[in-house]
PDB file of N, CA and C in Angstrom:
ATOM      1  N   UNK A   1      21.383  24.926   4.901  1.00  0.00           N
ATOM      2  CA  UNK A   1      21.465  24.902   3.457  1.00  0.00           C
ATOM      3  C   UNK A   1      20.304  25.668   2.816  1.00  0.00           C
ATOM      4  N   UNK A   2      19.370  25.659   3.691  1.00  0.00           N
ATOM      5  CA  UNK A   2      18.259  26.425   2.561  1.00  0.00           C
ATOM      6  C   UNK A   2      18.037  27.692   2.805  1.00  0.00           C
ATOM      7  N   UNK A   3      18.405  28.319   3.808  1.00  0.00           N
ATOM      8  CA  UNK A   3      19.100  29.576   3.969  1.00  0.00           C
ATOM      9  C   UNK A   3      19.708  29.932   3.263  1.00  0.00           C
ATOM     10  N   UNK A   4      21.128  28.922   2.522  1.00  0.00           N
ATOM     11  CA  UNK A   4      21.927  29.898   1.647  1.00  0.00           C
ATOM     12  C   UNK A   4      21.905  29.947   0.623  1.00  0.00           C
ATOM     13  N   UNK A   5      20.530  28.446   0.002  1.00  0.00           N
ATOM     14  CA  UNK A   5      19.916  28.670  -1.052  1.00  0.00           C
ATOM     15  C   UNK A   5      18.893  29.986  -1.089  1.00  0.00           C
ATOM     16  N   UNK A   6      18.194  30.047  -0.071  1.00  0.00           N
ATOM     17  CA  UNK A   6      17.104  31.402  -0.398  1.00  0.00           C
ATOM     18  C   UNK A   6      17.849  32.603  -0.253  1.00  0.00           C
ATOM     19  N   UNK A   7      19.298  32.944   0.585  1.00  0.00           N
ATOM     20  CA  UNK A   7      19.979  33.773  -0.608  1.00  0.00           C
ATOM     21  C   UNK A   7      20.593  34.152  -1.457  1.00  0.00           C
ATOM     22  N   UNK A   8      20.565  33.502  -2.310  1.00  0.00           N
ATOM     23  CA  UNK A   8      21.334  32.784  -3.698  1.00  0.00           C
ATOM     24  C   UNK A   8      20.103  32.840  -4.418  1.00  0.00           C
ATOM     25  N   UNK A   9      18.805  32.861  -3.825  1.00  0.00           N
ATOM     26  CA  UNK A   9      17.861  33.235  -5.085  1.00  0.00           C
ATOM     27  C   UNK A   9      17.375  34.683  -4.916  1.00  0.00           C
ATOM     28  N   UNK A  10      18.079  35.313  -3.805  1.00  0.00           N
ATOM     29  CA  UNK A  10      17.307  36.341  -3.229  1.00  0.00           C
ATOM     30  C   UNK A  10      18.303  37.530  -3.702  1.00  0.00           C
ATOM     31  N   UNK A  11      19.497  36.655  -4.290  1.00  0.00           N
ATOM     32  CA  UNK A  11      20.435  37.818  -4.613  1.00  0.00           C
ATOM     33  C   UNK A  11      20.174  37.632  -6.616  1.00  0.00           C
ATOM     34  N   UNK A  12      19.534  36.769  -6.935  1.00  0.00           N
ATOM     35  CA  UNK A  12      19.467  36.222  -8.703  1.00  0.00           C
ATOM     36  C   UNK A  12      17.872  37.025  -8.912  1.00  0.00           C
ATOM     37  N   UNK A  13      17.278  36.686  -8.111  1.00  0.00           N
ATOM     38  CA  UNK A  13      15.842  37.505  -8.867  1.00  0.00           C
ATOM     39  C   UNK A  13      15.425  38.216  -7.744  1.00  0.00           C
ATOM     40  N   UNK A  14      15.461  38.905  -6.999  1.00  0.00           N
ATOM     41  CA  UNK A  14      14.898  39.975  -5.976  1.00  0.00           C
ATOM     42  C   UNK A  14      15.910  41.057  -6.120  1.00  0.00           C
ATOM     43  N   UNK A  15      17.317  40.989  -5.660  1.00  0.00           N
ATOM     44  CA  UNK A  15      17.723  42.019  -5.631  1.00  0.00           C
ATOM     45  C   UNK A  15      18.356  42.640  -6.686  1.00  0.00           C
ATOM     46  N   UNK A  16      18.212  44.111  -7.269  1.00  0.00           N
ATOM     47  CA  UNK A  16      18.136  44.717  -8.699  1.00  0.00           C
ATOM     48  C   UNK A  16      16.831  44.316  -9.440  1.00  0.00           C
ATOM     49  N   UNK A  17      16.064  43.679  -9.009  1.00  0.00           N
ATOM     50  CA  UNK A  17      14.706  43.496  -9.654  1.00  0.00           C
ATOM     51  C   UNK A  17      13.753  44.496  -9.275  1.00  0.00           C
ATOM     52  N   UNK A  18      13.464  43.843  -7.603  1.00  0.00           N
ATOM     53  CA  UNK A  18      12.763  44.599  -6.450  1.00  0.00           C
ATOM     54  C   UNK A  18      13.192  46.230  -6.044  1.00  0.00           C
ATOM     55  N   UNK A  19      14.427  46.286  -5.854  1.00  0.00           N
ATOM     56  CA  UNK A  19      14.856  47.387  -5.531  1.00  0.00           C
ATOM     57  C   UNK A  19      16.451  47.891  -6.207  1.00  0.00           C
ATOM     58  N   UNK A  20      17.091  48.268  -6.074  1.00  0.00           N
ATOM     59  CA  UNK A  20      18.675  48.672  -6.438  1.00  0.00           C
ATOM     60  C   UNK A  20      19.016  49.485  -5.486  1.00  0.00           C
ATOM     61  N   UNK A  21      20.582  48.763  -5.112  1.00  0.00           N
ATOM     62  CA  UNK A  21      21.321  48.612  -4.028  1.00  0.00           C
ATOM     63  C   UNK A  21      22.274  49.015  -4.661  1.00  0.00           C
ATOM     64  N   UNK A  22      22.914  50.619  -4.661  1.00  0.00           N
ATOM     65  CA  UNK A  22      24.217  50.771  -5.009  1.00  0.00           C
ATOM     66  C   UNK A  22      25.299  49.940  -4.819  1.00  0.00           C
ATOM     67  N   UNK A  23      25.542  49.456  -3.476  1.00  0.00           N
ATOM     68  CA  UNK A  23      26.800  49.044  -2.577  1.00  0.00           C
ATOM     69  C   UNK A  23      26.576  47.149  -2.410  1.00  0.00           C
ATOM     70  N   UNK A  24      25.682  46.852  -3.578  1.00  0.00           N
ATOM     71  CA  UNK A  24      25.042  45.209  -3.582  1.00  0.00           C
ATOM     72  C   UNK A  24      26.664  43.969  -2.962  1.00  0.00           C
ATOM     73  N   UNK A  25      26.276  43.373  -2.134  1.00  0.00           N
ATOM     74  CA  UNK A  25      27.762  42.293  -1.904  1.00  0.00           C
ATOM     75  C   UNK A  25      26.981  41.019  -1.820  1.00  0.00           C
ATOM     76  N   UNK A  26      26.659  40.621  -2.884  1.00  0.00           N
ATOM     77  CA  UNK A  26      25.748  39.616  -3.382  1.00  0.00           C
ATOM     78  C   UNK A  26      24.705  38.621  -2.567  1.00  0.00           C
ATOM     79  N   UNK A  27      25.201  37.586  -1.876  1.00  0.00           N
ATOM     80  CA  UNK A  27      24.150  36.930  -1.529  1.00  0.00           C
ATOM     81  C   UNK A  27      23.900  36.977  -0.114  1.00  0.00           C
ATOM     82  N   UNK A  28      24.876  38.165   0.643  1.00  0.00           N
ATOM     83  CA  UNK A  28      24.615  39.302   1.544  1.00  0.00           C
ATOM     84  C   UNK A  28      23.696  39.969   1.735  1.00  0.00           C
ATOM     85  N   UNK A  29      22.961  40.238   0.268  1.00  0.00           N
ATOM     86  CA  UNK A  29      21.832  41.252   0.275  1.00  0.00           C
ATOM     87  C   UNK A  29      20.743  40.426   1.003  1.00  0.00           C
ATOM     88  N   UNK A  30      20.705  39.719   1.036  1.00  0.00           N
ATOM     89  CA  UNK A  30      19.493  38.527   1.774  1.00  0.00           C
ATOM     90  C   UNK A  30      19.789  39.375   3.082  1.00  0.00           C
ATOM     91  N   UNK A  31      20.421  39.913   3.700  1.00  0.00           N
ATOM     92  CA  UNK A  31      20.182  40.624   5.073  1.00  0.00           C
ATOM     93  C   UNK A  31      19.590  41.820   5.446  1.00  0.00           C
ATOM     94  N   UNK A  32      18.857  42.380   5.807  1.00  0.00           N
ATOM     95  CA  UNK A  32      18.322  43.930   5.980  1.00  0.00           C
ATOM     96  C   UNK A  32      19.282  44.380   7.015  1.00  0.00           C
ATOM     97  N   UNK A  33      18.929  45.873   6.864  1.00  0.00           N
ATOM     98  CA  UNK A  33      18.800  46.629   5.324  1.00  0.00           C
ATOM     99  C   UNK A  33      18.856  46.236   3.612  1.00  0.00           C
ATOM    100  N   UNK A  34      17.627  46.574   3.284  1.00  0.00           N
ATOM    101  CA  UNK A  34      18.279  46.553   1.487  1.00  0.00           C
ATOM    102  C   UNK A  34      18.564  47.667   1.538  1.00  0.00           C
ATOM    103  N   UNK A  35      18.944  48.894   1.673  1.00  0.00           N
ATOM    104  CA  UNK A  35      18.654  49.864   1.174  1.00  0.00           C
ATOM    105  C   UNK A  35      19.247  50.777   2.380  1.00  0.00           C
ATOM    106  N   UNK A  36      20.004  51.657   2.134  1.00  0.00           N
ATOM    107  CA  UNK A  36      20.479  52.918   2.637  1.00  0.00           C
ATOM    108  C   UNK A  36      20.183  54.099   2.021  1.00  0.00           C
ATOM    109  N   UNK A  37      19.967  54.604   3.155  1.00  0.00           N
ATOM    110  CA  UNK A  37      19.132  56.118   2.461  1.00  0.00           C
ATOM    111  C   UNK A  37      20.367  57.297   2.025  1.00  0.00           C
ATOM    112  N   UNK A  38      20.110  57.907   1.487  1.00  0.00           N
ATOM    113  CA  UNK A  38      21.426  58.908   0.671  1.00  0.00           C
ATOM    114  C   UNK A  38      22.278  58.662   0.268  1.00  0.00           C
ATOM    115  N   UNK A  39      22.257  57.025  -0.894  1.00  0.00           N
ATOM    116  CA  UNK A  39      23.201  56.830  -1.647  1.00  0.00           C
ATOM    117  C   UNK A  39      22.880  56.581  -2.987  1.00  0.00           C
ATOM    118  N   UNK A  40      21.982  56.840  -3.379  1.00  0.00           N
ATOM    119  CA  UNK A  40      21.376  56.652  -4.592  1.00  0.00           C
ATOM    120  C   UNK A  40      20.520  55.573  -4.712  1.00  0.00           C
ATOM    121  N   UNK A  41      20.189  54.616  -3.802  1.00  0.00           N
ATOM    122  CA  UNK A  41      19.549  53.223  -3.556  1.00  0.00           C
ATOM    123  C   UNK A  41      17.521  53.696  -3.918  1.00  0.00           C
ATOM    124  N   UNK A  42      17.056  52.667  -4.771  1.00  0.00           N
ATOM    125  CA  UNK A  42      15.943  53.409  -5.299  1.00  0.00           C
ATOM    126  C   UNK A  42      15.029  51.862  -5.334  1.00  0.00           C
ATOM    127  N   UNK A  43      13.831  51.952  -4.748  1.00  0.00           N
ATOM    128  CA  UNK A  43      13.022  51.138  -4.504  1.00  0.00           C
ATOM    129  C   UNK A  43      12.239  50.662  -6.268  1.00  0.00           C
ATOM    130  N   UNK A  44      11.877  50.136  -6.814  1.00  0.00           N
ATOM    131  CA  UNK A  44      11.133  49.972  -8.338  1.00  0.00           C
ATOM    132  C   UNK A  44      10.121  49.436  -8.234  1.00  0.00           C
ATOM    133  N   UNK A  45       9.791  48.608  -6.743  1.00  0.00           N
ATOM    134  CA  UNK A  45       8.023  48.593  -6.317  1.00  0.00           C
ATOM    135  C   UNK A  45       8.159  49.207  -4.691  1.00  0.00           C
ATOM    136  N   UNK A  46       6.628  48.903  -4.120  1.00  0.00           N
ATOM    137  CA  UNK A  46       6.553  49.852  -2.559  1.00  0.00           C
ATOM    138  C   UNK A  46       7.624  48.921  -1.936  1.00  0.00           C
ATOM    139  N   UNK A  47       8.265  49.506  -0.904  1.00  0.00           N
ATOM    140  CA  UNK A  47       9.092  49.038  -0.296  1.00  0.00           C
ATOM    141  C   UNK A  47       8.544  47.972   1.092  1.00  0.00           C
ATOM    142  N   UNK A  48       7.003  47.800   1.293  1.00  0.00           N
ATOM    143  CA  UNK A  48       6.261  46.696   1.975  1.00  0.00           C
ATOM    144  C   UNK A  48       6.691  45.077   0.545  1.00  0.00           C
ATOM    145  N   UNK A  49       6.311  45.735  -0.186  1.00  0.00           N
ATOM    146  CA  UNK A  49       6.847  44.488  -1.108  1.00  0.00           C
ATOM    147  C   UNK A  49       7.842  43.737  -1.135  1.00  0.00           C
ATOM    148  N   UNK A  50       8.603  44.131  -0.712  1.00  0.00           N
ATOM    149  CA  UNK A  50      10.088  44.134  -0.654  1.00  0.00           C
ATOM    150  C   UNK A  50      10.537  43.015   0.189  1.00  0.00           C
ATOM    151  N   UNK A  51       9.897  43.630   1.906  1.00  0.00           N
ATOM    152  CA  UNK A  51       9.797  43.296   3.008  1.00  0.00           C
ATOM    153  C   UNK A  51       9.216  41.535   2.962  1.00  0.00           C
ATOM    154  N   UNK A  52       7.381  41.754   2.110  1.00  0.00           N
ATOM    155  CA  UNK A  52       7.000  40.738   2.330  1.00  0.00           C
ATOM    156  C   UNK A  52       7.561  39.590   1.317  1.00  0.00           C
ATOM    157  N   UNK A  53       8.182  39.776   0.225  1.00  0.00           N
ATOM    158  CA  UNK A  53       9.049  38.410  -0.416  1.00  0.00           C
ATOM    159  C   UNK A  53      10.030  38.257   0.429  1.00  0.00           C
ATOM    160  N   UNK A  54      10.567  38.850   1.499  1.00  0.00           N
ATOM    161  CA  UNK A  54      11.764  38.404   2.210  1.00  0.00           C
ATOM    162  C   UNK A  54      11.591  37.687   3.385  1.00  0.00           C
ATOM    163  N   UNK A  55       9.706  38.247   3.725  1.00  0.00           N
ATOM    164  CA  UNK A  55       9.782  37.252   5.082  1.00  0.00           C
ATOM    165  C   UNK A  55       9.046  36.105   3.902  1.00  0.00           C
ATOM    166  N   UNK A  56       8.156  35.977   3.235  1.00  0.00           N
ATOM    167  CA  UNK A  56       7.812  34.802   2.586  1.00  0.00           C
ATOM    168  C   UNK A  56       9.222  33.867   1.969  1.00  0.00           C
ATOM    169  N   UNK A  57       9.987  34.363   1.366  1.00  0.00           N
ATOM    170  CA  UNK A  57      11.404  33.876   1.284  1.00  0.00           C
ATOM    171  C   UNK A  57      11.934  32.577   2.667  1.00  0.00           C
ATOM    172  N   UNK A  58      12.184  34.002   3.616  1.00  0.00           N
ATOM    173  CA  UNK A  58      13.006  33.459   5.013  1.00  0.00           C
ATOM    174  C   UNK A  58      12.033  32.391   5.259  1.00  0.00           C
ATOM    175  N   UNK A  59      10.207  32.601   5.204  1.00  0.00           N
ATOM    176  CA  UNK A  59       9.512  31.264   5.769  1.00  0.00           C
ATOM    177  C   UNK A  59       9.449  30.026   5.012  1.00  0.00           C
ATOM    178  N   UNK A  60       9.326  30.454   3.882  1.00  0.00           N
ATOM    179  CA  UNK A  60       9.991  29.174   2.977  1.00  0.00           C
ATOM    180  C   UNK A  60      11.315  28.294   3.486  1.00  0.00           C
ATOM    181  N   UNK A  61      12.329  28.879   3.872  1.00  0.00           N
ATOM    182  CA  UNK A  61      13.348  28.427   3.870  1.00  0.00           C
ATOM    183  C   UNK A  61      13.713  27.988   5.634  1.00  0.00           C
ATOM    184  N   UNK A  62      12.961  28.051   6.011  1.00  0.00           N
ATOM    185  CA  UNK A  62      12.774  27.856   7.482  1.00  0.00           C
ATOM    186  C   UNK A  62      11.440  26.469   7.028  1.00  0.00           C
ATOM    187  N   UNK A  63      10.389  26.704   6.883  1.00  0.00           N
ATOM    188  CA  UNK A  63       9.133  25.945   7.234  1.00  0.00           C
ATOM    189  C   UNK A  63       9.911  24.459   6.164  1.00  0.00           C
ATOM    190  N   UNK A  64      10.294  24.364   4.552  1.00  0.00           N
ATOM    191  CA  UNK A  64      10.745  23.213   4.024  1.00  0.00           C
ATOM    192  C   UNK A  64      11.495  22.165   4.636  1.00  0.00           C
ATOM    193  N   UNK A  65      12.365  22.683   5.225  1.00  0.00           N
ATOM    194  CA  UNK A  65      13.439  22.031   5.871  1.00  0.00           C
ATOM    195  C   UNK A  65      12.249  21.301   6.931  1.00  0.00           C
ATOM    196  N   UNK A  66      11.700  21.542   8.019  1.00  0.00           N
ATOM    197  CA  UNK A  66      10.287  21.423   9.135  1.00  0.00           C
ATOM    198  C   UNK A  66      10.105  20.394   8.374  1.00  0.00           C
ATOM    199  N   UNK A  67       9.205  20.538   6.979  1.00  0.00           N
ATOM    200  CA  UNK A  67       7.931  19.770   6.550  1.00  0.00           C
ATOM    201  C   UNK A  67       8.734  18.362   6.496  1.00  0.00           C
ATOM    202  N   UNK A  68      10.004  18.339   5.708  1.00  0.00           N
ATOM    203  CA  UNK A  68      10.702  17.207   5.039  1.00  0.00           C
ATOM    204  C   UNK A  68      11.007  16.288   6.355  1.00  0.00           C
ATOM    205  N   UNK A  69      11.355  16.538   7.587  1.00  0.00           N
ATOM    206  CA  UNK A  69      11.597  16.444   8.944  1.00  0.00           C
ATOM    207  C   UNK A  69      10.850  15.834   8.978  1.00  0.00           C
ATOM    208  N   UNK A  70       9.546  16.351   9.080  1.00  0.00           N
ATOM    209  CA  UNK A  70       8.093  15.944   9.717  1.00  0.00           C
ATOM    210  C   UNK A  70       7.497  14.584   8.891  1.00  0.00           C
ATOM    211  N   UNK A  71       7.832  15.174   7.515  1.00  0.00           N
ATOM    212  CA  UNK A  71       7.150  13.855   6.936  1.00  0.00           C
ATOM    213  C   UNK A  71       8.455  12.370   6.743  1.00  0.00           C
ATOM    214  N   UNK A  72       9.397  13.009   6.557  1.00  0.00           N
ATOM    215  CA  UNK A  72      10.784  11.681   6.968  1.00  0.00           C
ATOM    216  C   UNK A  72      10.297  11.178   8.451  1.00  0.00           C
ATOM    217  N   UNK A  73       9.939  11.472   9.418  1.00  0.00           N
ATOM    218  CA  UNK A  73       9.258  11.018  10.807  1.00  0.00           C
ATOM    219  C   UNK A  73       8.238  10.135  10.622  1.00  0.00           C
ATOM    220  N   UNK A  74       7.430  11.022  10.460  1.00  0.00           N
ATOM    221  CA  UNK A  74       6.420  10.515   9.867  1.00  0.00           C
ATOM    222  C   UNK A  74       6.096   8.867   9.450  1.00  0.00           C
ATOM    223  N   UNK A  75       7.199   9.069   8.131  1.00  0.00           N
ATOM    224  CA  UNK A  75       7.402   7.904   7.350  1.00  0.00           C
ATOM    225  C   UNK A  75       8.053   6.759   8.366  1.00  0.00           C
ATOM    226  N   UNK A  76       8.872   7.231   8.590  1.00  0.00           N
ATOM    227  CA  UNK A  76       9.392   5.787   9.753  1.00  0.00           C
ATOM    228  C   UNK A  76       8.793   5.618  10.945  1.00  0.00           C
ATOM    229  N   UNK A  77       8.136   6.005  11.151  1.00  0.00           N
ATOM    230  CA  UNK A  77       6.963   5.799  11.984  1.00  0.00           C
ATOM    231  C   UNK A  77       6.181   4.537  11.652  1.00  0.00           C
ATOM    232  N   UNK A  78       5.958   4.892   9.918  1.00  0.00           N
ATOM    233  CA  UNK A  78       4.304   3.687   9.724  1.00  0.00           C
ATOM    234  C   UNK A  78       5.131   3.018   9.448  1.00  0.00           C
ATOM    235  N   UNK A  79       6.758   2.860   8.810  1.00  0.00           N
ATOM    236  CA  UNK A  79       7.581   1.663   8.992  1.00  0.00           C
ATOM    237  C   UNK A  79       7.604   0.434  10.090  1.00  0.00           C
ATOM    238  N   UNK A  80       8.127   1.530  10.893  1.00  0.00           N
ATOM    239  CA  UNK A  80       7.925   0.402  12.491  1.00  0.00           C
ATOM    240  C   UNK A  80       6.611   0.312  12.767  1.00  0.00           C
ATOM    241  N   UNK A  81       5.397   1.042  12.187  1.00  0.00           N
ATOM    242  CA  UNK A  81       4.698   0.157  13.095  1.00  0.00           C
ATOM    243  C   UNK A  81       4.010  -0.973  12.220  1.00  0.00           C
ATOM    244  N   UNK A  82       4.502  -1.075  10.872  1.00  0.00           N
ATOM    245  CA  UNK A  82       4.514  -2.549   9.788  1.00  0.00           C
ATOM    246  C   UNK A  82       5.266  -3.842  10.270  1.00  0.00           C
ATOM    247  N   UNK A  83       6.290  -3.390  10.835  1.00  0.00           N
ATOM    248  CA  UNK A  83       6.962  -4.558  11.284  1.00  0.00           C
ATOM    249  C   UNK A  83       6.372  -5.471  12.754  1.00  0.00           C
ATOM    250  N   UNK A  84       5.728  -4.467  13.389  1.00  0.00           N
ATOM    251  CA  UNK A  84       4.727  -5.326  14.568  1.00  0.00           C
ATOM    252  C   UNK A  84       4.214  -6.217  14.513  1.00  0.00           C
TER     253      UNK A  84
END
């Protein structure tokens, strides 16, 4: 799920923001390539920029899911060990 939330935000404010994607198929664009060369596709910051909101994106949406895990564990952990 938070995969297809981060591209659902990655297709609402990154792509046509960051760059423009003639051939855009919406929350698809979350996949690399952004960008094909000789179709009119035109970068509007450096194209490292680009790159690094997508892996900060993808780690967001990878590491949240982890943390919530970790601390739901966590939590039932000091549960049981209240009931001792």
């Amino acid at each position: 799920m938070s995969l297809l939330l981060a591209a659902v935000i990655w297709a609402n404010r990154v792509s046509g923001v960051l760059y423009l994607c003639t051939d855009s198929v919406g929350i698809f664009d979350f996949i690399p390539p952004f960008m094909h060369p000789g179709v009119g596709d035109v970068h509007y910051v450096p194209a490292w920029r680009v790159y690094v909101t997508w892996y900060a994106l993808l780690a967001g949406a990878l590491l949240l899911p982890a943390l919530i895990i970790w601390f739901l564990r966590w939590l039932c952990g000091k549960e049981e060990q209240r009931e001792d």
